[in-house]
N, C-alpha and C. Protein backbone atom coordinates (compact mmCIF):
# COMPACT_ATOMS: atom_id res chain seq x y z
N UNK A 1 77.70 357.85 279.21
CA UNK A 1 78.28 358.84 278.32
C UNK A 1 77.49 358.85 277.02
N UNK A 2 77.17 359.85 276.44
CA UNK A 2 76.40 360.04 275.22
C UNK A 2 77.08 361.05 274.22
N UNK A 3 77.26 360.08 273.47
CA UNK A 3 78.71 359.79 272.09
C UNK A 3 77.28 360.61 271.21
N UNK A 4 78.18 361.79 269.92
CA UNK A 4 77.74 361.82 269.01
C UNK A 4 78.25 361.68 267.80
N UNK A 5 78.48 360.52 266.88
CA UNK A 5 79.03 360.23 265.95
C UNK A 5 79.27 361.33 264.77
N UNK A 6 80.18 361.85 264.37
CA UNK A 6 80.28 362.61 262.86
C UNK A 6 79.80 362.19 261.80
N UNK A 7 78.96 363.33 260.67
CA UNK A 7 79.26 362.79 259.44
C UNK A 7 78.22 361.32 259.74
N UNK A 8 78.76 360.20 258.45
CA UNK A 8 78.40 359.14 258.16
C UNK A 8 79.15 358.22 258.92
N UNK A 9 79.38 358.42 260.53
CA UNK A 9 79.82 357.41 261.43
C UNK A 9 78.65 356.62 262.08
N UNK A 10 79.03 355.28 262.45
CA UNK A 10 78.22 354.58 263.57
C UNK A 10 78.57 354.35 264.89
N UNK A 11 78.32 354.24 265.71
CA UNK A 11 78.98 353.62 267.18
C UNK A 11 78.10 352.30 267.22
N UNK A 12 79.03 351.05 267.12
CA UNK A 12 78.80 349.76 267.56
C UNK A 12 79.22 349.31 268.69
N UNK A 13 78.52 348.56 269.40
CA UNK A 13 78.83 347.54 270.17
C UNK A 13 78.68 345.99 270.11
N UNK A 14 80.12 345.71 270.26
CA UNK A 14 80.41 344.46 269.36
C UNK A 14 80.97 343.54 270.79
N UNK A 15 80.06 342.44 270.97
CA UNK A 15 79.70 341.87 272.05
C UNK A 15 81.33 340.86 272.46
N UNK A 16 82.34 340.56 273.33
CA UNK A 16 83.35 340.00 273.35
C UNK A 16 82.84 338.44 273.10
N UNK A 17 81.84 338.16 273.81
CA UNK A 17 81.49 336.37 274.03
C UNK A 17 80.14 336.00 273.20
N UNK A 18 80.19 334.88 272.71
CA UNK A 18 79.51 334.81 272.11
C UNK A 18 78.96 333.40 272.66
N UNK A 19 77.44 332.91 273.03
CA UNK A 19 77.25 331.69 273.03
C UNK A 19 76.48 330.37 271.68
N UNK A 20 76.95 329.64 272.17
CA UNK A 20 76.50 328.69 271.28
C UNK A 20 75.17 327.98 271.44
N UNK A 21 74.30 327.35 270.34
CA UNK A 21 72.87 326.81 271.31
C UNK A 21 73.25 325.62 272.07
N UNK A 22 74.14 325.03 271.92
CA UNK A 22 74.44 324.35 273.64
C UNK A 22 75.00 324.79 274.54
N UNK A 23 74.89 326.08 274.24
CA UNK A 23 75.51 327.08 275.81
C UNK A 23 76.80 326.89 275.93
N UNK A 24 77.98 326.96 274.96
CA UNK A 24 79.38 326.81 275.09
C UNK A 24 79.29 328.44 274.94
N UNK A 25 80.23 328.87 275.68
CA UNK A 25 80.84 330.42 275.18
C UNK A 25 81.86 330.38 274.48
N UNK A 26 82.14 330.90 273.38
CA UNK A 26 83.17 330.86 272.62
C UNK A 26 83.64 332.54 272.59
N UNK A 27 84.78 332.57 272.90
CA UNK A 27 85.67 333.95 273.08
C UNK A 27 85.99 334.59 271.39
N UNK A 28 85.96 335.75 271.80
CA UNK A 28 85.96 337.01 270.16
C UNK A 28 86.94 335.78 269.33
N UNK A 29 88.17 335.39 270.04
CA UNK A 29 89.54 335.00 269.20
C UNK A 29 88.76 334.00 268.56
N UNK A 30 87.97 332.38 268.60
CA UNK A 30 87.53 331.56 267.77
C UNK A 30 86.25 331.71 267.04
N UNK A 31 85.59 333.16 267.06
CA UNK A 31 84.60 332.94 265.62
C UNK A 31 85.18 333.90 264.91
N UNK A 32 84.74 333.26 263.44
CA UNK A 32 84.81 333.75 262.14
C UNK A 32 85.82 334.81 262.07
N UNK A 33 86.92 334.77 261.39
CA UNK A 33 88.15 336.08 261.92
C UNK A 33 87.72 337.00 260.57
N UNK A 34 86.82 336.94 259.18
CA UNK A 34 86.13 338.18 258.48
C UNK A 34 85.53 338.85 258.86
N UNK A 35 84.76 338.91 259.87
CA UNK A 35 83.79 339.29 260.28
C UNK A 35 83.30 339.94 261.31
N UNK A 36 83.12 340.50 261.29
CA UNK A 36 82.19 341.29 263.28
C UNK A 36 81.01 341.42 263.11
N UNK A 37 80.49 341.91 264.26
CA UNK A 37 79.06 342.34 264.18
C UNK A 37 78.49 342.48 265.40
N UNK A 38 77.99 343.35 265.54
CA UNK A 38 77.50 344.50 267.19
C UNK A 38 76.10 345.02 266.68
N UNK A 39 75.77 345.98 267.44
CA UNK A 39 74.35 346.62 267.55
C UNK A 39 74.95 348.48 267.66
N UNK A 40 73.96 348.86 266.67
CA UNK A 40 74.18 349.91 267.07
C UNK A 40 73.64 350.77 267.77
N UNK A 41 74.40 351.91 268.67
CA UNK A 41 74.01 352.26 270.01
C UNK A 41 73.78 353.77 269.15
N UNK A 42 74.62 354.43 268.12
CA UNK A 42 74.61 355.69 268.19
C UNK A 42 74.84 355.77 266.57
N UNK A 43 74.14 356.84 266.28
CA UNK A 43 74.29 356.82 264.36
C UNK A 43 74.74 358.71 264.26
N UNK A 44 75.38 359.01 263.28
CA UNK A 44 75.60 360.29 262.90
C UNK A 44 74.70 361.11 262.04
N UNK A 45 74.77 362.24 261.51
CA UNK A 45 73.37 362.66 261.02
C UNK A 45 73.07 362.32 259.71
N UNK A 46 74.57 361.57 258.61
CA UNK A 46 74.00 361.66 257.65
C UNK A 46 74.20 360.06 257.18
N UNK A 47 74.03 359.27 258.44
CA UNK A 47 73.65 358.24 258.26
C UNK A 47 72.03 357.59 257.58
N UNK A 48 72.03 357.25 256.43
CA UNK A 48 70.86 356.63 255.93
C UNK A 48 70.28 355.20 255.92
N UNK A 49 71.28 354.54 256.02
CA UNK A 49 70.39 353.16 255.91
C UNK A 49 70.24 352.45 257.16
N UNK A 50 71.16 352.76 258.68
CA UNK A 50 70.83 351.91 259.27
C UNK A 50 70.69 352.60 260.85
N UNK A 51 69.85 352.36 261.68
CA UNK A 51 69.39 352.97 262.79
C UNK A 51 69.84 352.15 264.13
N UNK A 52 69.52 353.34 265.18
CA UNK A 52 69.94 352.60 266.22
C UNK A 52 69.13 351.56 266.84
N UNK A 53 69.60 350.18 267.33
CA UNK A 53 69.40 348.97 267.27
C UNK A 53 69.53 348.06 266.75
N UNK A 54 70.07 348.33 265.29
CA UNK A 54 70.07 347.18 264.13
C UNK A 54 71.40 346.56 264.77
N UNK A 55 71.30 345.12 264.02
CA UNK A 55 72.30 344.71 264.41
C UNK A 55 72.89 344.87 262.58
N UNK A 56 74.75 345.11 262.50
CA UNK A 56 75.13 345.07 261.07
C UNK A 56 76.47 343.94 261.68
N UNK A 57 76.55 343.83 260.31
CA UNK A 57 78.26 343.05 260.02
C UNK A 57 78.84 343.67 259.51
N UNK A 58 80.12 344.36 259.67
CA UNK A 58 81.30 344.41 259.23
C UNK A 58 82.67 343.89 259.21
N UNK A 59 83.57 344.72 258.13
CA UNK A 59 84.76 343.93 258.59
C UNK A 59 85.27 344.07 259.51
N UNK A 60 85.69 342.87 259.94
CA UNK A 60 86.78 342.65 261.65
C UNK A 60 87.94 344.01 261.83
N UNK A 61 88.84 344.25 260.73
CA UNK A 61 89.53 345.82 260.81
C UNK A 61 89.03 347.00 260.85
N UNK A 62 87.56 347.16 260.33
CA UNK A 62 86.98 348.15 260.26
C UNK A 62 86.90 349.04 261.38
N UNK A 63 87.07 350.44 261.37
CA UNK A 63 87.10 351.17 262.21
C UNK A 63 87.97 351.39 263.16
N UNK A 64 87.37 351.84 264.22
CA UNK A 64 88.35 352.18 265.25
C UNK A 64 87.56 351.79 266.78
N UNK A 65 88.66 351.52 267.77
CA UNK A 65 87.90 350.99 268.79
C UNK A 65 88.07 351.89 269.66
N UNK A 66 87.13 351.83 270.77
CA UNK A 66 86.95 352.87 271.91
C UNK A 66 86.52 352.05 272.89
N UNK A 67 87.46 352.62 274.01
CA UNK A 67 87.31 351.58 275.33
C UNK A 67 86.66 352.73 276.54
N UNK A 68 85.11 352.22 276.51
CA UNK A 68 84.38 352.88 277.91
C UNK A 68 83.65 351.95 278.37
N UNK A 69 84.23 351.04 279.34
CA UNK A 69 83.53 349.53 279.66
C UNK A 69 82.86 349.19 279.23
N UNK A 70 83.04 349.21 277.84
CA UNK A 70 81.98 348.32 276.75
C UNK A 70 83.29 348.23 275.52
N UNK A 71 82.62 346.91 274.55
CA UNK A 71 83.79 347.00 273.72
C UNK A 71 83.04 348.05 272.47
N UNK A 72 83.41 349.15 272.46
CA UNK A 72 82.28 349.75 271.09
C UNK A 72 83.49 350.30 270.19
N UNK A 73 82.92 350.30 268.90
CA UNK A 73 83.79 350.77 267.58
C UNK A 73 83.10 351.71 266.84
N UNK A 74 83.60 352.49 266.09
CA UNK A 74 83.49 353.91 265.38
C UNK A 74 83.71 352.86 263.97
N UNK A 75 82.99 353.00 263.12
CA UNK A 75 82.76 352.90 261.78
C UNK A 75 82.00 353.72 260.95
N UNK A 76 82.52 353.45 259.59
CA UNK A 76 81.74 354.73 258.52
C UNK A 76 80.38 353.25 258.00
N UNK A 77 79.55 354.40 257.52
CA UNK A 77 78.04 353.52 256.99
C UNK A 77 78.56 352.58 256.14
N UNK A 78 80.13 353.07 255.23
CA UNK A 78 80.46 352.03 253.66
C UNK A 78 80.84 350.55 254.33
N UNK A 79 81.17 350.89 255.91
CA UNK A 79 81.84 349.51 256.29
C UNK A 79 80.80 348.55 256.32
N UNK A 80 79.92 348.56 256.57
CA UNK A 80 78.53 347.78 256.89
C UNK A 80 78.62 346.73 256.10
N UNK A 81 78.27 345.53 255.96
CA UNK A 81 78.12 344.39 255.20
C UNK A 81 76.66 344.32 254.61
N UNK A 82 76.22 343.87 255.76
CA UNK A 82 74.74 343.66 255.91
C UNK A 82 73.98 344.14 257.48
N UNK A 83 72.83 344.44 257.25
CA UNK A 83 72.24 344.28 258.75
C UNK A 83 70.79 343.56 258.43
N UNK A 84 70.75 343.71 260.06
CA UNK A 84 69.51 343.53 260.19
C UNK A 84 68.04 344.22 261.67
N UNK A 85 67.32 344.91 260.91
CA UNK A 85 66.53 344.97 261.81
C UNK A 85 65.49 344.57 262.98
């Protein structure tokens, strides 16, 4: 499916499992409960600072979620913390 975000929206995908470098998987519920952070798959047009692929952080409430067998979220550019390319 090929999402086109509004405006200054992003489409993230914000990964459920996360591993550790000794290969423990740790589930969404025990890291960091400020925080998220996904990759983005899809940017809107008057998005400026961050493109598709970056990975950003935002806040854990931020946005809105959308379920198409992936976990992905709708956020505005202000939610962003930081990224990285």
């Amino acid at each position: 499916m090929e999402l086109t975000p509004a405006t200054n929206k992003l489409i993230v995908h914000q990964p459920r499992v996360e591993e550790t470098e000794g290969g423990i998987l740790l589930p969404s519920t025990d890291r960091e409960m400020q925080k998220a952070e996904g990759t983005v798959k899809f940017v809107g047009p008057d998005v400026e600072t961050v493109k598709v692929g970056d990975l950003v952080v935002y806040g854990r409430y931020a946005g809105t979620e959308i379920k198409d067998g992936k976990d992905l979220h709708v956020i505005t550019e202000d939610d962003v913390l930081y990224f990285k390319r």
